[in-house]
N, C-alpha and C. Protein backbone atom coordinates (compact mmCIF):
# COMPACT_ATOMS: atom_id res chain seq x y z
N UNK A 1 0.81 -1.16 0.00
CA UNK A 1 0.00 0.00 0.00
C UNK A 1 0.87 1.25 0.00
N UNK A 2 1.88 1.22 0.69
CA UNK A 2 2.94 2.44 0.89
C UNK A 2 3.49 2.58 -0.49
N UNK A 3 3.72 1.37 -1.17
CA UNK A 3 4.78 1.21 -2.57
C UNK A 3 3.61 2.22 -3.21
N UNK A 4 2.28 2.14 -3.39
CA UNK A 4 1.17 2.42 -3.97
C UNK A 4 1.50 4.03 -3.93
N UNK A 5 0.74 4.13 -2.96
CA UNK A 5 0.96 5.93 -2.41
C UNK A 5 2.02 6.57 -2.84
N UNK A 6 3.56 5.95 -2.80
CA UNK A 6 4.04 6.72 -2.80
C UNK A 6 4.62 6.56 -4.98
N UNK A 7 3.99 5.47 -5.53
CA UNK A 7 4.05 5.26 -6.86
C UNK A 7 2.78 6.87 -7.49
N UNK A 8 1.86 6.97 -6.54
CA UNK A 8 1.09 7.67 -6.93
C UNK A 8 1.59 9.15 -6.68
N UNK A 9 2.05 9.35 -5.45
CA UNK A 9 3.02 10.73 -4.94
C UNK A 9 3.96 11.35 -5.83
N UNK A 10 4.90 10.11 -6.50
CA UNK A 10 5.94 10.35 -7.56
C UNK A 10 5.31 10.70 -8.83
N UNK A 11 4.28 10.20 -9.37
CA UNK A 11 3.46 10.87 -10.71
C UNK A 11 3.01 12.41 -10.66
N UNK A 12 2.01 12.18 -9.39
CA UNK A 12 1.47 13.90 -8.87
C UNK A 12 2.92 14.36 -8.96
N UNK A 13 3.91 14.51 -8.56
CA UNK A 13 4.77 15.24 -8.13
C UNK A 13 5.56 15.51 -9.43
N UNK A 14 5.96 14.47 -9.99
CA UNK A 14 6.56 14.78 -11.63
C UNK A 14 5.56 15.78 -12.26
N UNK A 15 4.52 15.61 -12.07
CA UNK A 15 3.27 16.37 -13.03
C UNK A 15 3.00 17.87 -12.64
N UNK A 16 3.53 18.52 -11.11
CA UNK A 16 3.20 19.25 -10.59
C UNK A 16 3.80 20.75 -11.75
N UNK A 17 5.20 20.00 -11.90
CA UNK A 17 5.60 21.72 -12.64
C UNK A 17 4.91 21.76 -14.11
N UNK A 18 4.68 20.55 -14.59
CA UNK A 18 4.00 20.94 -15.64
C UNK A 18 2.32 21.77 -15.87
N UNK A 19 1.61 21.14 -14.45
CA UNK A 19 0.90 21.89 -13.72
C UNK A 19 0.69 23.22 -13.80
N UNK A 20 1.93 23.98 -13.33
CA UNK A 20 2.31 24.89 -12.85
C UNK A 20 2.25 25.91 -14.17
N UNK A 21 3.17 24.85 -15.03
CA UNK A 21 3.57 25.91 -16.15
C UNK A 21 2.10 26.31 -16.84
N UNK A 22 0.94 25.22 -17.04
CA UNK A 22 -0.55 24.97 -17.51
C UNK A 22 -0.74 26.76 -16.90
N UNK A 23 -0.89 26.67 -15.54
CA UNK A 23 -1.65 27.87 -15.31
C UNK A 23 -0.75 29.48 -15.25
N UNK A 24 0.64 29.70 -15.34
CA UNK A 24 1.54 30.65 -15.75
C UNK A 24 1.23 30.74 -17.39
N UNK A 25 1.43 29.67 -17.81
CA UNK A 25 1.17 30.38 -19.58
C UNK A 25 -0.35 30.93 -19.81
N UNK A 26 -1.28 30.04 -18.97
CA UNK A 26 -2.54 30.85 -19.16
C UNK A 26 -2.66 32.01 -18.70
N UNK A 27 -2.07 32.28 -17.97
CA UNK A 27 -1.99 33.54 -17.00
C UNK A 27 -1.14 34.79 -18.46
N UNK A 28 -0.11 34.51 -18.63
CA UNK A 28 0.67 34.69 -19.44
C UNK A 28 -0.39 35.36 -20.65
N UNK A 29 -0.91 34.25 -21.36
CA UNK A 29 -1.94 34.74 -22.35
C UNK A 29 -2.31 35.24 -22.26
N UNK A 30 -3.13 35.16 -20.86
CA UNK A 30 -4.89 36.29 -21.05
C UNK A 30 -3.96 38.03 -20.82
N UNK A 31 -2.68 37.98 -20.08
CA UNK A 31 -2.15 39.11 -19.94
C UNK A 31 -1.57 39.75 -21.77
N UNK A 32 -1.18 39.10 -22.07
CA UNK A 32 -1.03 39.79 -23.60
C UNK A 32 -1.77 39.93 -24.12
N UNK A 33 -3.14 39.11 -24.18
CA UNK A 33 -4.58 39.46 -25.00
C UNK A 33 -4.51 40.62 -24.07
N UNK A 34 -4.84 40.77 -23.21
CA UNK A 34 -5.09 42.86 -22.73
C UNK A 34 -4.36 43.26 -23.02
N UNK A 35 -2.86 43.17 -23.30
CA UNK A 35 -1.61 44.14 -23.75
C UNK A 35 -2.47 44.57 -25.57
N UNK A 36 -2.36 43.48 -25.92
CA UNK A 36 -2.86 43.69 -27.37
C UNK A 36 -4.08 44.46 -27.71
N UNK A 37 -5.14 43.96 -26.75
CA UNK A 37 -6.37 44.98 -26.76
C UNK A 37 -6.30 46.37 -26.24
N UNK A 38 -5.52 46.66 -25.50
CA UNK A 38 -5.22 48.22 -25.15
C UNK A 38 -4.24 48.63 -26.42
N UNK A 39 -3.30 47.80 -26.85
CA UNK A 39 -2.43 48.92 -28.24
C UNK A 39 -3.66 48.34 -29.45
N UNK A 40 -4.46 47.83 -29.50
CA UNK A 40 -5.46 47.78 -30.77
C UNK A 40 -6.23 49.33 -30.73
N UNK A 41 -7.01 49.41 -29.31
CA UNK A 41 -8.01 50.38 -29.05
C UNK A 41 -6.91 51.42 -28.92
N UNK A 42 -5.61 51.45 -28.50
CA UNK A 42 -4.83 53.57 -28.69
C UNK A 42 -4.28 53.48 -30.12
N UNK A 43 -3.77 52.27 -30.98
CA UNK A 43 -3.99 52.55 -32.58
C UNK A 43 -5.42 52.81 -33.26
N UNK A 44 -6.22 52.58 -32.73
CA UNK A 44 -7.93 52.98 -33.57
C UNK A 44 -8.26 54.28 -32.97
N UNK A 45 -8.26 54.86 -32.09
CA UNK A 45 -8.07 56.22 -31.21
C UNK A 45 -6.88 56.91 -32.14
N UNK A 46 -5.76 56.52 -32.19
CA UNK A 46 -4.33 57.28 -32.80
C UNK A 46 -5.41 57.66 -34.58
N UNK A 47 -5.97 56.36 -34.85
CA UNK A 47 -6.23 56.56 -36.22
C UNK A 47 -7.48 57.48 -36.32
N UNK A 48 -8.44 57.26 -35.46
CA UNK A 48 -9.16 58.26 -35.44
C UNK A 48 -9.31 59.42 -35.16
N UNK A 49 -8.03 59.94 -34.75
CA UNK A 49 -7.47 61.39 -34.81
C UNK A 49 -7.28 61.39 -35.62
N UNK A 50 -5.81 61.15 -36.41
CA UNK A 50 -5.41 61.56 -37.41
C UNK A 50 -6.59 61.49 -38.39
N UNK A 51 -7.37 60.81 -38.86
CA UNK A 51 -8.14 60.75 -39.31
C UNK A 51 -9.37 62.07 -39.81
N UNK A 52 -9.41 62.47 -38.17
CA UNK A 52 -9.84 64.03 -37.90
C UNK A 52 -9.47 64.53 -38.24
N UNK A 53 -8.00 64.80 -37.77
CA UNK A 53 -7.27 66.08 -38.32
C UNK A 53 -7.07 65.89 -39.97
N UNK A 54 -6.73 64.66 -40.61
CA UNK A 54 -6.96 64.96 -42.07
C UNK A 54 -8.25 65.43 -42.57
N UNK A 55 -8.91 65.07 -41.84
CA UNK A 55 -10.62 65.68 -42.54
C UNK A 55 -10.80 66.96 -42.32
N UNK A 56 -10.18 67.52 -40.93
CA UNK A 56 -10.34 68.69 -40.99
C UNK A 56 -9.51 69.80 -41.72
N UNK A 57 -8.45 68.81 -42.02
CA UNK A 57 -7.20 70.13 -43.38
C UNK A 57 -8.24 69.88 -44.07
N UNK A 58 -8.42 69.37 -44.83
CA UNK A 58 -9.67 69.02 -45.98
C UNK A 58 -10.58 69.93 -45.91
N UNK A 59 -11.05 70.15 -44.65
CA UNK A 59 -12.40 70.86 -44.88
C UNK A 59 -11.97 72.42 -44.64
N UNK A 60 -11.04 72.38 -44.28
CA UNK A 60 -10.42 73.91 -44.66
C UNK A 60 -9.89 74.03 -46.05
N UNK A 61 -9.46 73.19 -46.56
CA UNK A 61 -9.17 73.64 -48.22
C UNK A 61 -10.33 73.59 -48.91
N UNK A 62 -11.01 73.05 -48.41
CA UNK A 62 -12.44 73.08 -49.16
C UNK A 62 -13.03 74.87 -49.15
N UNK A 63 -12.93 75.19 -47.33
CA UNK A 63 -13.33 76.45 -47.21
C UNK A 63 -12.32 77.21 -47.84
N UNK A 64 -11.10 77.40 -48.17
CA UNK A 64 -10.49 78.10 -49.02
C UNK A 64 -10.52 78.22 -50.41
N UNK A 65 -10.44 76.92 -50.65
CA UNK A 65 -11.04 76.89 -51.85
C UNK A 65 -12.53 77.87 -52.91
N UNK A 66 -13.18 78.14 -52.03
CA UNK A 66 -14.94 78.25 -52.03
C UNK A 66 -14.48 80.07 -52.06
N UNK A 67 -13.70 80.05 -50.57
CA UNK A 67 -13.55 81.76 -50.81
C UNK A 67 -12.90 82.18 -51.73
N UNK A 68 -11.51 81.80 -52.02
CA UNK A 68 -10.80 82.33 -53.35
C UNK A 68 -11.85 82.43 -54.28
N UNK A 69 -12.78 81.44 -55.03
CA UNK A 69 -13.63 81.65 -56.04
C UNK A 69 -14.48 82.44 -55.63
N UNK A 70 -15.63 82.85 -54.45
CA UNK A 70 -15.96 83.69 -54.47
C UNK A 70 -15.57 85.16 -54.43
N UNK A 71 -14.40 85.27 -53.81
CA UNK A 71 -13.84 86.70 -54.14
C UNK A 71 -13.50 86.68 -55.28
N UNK A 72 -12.95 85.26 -56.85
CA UNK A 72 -12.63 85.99 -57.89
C UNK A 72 -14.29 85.94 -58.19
N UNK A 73 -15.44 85.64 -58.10
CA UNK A 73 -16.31 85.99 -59.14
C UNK A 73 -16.90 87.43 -58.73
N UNK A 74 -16.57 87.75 -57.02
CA UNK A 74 -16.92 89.22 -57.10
C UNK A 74 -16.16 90.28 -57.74
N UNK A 75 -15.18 89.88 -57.79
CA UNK A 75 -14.06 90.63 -58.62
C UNK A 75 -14.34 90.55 -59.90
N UNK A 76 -14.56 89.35 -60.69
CA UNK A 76 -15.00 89.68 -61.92
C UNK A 76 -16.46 90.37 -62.36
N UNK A 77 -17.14 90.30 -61.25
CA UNK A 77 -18.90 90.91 -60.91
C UNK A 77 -18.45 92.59 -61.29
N UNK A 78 -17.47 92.83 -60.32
CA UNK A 78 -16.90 94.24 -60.12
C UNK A 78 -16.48 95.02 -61.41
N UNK A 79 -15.51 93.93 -61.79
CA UNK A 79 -15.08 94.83 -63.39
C UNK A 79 -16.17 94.69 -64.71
N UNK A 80 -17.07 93.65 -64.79
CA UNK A 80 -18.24 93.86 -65.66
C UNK A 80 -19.37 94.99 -65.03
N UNK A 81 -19.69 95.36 -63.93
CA UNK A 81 -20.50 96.61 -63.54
C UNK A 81 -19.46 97.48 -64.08
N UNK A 82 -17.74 97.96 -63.58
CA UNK A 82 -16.87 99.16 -64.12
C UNK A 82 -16.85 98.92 -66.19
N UNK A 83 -17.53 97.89 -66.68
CA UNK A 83 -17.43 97.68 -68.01
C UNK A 83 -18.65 98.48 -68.61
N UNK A 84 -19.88 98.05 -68.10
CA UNK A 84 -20.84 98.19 -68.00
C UNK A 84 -21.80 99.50 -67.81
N UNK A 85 -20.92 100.39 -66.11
CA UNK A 85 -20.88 101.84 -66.57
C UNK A 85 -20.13 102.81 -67.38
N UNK A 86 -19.35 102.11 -67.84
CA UNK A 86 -18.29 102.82 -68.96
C UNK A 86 -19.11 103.83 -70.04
N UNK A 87 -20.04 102.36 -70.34
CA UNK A 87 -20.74 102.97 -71.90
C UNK A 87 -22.36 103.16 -71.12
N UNK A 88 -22.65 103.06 -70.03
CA UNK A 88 -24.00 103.30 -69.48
C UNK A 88 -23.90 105.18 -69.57
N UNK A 89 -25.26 106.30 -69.29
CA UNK A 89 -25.46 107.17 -68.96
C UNK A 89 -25.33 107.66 -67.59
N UNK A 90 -25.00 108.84 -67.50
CA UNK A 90 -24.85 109.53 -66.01
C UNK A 90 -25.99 108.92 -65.17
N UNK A 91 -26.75 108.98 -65.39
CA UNK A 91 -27.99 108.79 -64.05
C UNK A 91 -27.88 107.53 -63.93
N UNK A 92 -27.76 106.71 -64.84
CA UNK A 92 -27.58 104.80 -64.76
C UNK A 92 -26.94 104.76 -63.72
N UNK A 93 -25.48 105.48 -63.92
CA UNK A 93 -24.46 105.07 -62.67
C UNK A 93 -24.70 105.82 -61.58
N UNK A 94 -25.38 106.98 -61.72
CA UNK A 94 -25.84 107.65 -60.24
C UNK A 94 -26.68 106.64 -59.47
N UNK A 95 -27.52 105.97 -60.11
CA UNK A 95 -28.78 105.22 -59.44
C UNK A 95 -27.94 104.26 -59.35
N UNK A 96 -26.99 103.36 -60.17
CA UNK A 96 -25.95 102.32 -59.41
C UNK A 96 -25.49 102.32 -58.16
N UNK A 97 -25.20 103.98 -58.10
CA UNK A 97 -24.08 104.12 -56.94
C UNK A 97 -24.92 104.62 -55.58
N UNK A 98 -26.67 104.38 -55.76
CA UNK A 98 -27.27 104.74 -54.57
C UNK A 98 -27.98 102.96 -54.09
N UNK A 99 -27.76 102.25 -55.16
CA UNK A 99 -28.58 101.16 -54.40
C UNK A 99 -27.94 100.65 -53.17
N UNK A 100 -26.49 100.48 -53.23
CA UNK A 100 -26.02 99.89 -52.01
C UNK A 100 -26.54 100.76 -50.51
N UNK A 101 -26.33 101.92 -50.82
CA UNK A 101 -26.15 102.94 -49.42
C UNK A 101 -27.80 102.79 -48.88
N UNK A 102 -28.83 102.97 -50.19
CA UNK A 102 -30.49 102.56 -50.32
C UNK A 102 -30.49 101.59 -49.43
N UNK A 103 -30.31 100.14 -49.57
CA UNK A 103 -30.57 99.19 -49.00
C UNK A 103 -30.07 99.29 -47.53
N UNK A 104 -28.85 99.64 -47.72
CA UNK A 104 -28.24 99.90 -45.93
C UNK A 104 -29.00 100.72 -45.18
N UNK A 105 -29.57 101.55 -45.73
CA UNK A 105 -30.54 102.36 -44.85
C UNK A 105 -31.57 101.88 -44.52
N UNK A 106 -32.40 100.76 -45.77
CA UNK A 106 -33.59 100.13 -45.14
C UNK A 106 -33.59 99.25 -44.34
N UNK A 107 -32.26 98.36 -44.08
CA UNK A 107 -32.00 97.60 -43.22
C UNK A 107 -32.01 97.95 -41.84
N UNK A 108 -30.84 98.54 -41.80
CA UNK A 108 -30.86 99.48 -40.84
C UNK A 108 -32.05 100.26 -39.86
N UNK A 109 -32.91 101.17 -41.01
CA UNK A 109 -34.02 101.62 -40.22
C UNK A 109 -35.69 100.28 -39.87
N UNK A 110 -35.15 98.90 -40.79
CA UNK A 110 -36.11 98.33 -40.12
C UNK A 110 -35.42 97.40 -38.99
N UNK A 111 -34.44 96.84 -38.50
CA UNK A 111 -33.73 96.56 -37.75
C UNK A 111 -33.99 97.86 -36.52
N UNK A 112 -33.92 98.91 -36.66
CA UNK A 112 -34.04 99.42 -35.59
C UNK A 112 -35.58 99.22 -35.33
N UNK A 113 -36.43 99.79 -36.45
CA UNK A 113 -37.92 99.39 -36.20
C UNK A 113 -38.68 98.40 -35.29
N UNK A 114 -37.82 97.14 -35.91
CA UNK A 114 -38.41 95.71 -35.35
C UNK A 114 -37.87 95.23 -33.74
N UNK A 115 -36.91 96.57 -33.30
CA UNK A 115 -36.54 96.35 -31.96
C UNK A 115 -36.68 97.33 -31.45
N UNK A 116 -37.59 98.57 -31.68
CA UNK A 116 -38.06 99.55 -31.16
C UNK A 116 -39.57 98.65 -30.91
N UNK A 117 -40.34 97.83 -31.55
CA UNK A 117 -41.45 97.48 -31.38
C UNK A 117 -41.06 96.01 -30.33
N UNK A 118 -39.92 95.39 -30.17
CA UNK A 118 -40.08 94.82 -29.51
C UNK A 118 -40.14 95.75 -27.73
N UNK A 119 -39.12 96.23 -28.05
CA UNK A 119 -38.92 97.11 -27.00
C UNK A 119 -40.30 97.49 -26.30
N UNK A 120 -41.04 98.37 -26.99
CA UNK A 120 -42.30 98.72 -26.81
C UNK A 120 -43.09 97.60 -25.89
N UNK A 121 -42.86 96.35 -27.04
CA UNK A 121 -44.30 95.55 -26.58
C UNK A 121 -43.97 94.84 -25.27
N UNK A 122 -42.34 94.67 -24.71
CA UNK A 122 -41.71 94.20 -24.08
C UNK A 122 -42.43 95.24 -22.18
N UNK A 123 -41.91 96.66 -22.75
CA UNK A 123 -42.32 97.66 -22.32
C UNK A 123 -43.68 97.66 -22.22
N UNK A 124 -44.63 97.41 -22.97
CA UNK A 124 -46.33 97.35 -22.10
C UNK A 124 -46.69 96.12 -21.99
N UNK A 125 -46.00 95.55 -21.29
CA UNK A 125 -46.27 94.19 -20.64
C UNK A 125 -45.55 93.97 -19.65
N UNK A 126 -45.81 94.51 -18.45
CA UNK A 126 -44.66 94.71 -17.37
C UNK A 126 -45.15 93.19 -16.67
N UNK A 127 -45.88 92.39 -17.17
CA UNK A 127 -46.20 90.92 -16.76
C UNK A 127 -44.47 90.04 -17.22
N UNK A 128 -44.12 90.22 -18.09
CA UNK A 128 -43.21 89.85 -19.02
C UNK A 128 -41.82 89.54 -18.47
N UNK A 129 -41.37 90.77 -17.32
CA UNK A 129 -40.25 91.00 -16.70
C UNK A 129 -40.42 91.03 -15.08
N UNK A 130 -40.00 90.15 -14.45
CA UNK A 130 -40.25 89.81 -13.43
C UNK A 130 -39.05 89.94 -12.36
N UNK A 131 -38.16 89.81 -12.88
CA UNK A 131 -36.45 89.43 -12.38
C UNK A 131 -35.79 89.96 -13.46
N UNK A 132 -34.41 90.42 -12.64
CA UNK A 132 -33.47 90.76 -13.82
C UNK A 132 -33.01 89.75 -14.89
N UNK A 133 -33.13 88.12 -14.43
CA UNK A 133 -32.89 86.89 -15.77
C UNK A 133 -33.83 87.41 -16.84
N UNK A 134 -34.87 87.99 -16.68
CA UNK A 134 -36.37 87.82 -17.69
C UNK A 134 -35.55 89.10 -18.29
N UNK A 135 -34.79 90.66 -17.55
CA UNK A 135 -35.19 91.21 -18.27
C UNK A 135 -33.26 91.17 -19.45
N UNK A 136 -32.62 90.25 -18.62
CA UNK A 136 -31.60 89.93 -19.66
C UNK A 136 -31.73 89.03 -20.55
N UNK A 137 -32.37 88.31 -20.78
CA UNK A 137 -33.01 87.20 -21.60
C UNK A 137 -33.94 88.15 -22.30
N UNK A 138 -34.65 89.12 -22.15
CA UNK A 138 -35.48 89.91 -23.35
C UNK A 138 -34.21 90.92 -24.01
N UNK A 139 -33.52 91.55 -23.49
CA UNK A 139 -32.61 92.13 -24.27
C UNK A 139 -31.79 91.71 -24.76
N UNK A 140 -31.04 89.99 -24.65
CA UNK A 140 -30.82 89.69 -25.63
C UNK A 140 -31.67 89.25 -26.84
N UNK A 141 -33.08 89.11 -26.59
CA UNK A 141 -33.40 89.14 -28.01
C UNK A 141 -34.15 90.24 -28.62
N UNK A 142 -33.77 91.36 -28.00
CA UNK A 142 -33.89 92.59 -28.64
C UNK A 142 -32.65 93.14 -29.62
N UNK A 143 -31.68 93.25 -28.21
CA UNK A 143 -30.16 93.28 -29.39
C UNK A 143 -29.71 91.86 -29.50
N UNK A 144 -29.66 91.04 -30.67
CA UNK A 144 -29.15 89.71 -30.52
C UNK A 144 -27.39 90.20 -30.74
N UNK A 145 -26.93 89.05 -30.54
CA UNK A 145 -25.43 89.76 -30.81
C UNK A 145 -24.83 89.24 -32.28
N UNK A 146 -25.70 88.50 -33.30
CA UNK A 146 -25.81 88.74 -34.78
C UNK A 146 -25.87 90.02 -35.14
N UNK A 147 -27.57 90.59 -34.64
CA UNK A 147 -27.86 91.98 -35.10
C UNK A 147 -26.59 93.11 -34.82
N UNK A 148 -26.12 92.61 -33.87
CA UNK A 148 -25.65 94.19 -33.69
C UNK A 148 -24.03 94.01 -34.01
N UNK A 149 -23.53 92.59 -34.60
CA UNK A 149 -22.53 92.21 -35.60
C UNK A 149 -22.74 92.29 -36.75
N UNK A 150 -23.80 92.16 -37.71
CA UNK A 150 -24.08 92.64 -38.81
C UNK A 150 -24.14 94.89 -38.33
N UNK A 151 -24.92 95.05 -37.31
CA UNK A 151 -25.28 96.15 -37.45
C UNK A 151 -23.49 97.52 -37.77
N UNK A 152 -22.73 96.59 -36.79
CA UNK A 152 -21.39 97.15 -36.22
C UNK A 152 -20.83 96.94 -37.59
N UNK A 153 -20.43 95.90 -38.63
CA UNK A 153 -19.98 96.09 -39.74
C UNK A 153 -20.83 96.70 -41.01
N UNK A 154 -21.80 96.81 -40.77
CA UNK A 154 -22.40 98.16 -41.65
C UNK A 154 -21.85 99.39 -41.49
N UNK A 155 -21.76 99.91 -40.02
CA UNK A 155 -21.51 100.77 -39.70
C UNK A 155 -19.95 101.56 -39.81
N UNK A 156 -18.92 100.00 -39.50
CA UNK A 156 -17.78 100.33 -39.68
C UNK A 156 -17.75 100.86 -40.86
N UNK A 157 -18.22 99.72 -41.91
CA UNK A 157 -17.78 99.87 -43.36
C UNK A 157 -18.27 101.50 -43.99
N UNK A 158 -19.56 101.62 -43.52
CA UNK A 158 -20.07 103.15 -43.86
C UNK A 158 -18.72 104.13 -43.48
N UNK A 159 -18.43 104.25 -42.24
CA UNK A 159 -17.52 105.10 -41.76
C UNK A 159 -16.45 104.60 -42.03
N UNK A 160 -15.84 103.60 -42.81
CA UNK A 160 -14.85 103.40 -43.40
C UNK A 160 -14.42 104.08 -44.69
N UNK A 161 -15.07 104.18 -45.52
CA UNK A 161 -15.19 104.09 -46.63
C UNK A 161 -15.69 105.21 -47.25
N UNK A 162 -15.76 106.12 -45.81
CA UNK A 162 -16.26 107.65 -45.81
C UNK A 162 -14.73 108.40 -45.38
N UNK A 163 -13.82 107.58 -45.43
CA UNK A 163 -12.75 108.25 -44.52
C UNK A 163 -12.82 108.97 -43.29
N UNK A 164 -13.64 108.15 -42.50
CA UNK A 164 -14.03 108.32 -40.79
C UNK A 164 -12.84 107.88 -39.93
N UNK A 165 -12.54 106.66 -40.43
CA UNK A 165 -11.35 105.69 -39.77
C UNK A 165 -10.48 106.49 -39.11
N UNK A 166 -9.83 106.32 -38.13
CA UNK A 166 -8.62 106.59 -37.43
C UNK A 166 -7.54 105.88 -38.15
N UNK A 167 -6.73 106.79 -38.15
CA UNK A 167 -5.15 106.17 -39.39
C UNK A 167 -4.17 106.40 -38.19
């Protein structure tokens, strides 16, 4: 019985490091499958930046692209009107040279209009404004800060172009 036990002791025991090694290499594995899955997922991250950032040069040459042509077709817009009043009559080009300033004024005076009436209606409805949030939340959409960015480069450009500018 002892010969037995210890015939059986000597097998277990030969078998043990191989054992051993069974659960170190598994160990082993599953640790490089995560090594590998963390540099898979920061190369698909790495690529999906770059990726970005190429799309986004792109979409800036695109936007450059778009402006160069629109400034040359206003430029060529420009010298067919200077072609155009060449051989046109005095008043043609007088009335040319009032439509722009025309329109800026109607803008202008209905832009002020349409926020003089808000103003107003804002103003007889004292239900409306309750707290100072209500009454900064109505003045921004009285002056939005579009309006009064379109309004400010009207204005520059008028007084630009009048030789107003500070030099």
């Amino acid at each position: 019985m002892l010969s037995l036990f210890s015939t059986l002791g000597g097998l277990l025991i030969s078998g043990l490091p191989k054992l051993l090694d069974f659960f170190q290499n598994r160990a082993d594995q599953k640790h490089e499958l995560a090594l590998s899955r963390i540099q898979v997922e920061m190369q698909l991250q790495m690529m999906a930046q770059g990726f970005a950032a190429q799309e986004r040069i792109e979409e800036i040459r695109t936007d450059q692209i778009a402006m160069q042509s629109e400034a040359q077709m206003t430029e060529a817009a420009l010298k067919h009107d200077e072609k155009v009043l060449e051989k046109a009559s005095q008043w043609v080009a007088n009335y040319v040279g009032t439509v722009r300033p025309t329109v800026t004024y109607i803008f202008v005076f209905e832009l002020c209009a349409i926020n003089a009436w808000i103003a107003y209606y804002i103003y007889s409805r004292p239900s409306l404004v309750m707290s100072m949030d209500d009454l900064i939340r109505l003045s921004d959409i009285i002056f939005s800060t579009d309006e009064m960015a379109m309004l400010g480069g009207i204005i520059g450009f008028w007084f630009g172009s009048r030789g107003w500018s500070k030099k």
